[in-house]
Protein backbone atom coordinates (compact mmCIF):
# COMPACT_ATOMS: atom_id res chain seq x y z
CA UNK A 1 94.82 104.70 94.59
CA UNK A 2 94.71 101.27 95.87
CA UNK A 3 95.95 99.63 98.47
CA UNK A 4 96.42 96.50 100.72
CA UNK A 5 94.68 97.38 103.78
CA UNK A 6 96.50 94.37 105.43
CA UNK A 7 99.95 95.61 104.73
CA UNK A 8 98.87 99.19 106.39
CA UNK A 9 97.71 97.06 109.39
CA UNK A 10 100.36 94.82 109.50
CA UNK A 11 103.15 97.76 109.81
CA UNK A 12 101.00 99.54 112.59
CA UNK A 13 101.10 95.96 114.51
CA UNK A 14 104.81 95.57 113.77
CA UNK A 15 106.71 95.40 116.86
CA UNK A 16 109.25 98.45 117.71
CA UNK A 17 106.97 100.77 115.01
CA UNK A 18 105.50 103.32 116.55
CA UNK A 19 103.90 106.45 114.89
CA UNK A 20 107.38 108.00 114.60
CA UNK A 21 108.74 105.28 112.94
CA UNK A 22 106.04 104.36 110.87
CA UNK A 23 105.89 108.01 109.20
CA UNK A 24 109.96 107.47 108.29
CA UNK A 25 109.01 104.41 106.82
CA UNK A 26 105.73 105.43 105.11
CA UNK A 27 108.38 108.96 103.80
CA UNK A 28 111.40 106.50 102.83
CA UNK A 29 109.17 104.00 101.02
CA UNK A 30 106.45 105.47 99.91
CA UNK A 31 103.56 102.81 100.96
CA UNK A 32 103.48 99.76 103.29
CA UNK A 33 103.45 97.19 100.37
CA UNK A 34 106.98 99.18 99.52
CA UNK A 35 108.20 98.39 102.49
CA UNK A 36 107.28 94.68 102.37
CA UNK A 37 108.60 94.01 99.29
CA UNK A 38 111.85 95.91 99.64
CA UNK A 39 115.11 93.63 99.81
């Protein structure tokens, strides 16, 4: 599997996520890149 280690860093730095948050998002959208390129 690939992936964009800059998106993966770029939702840790994110401000408001912490690791509670960032495991919803990771579960609702299935990678950071996901998440980034949601609308």
């Amino acid at each position: 599997m690939r992936f964009d280690l800059r998106a993966w860093c770029a939702l840790l730095r994110a401000p408001g996520v912490g690791s509670k948050t960032y495991h919803t998002l990771l579960e609702a959208f299935g990678s950071p890149e996901a998440f980034f390129h949601a609308p």
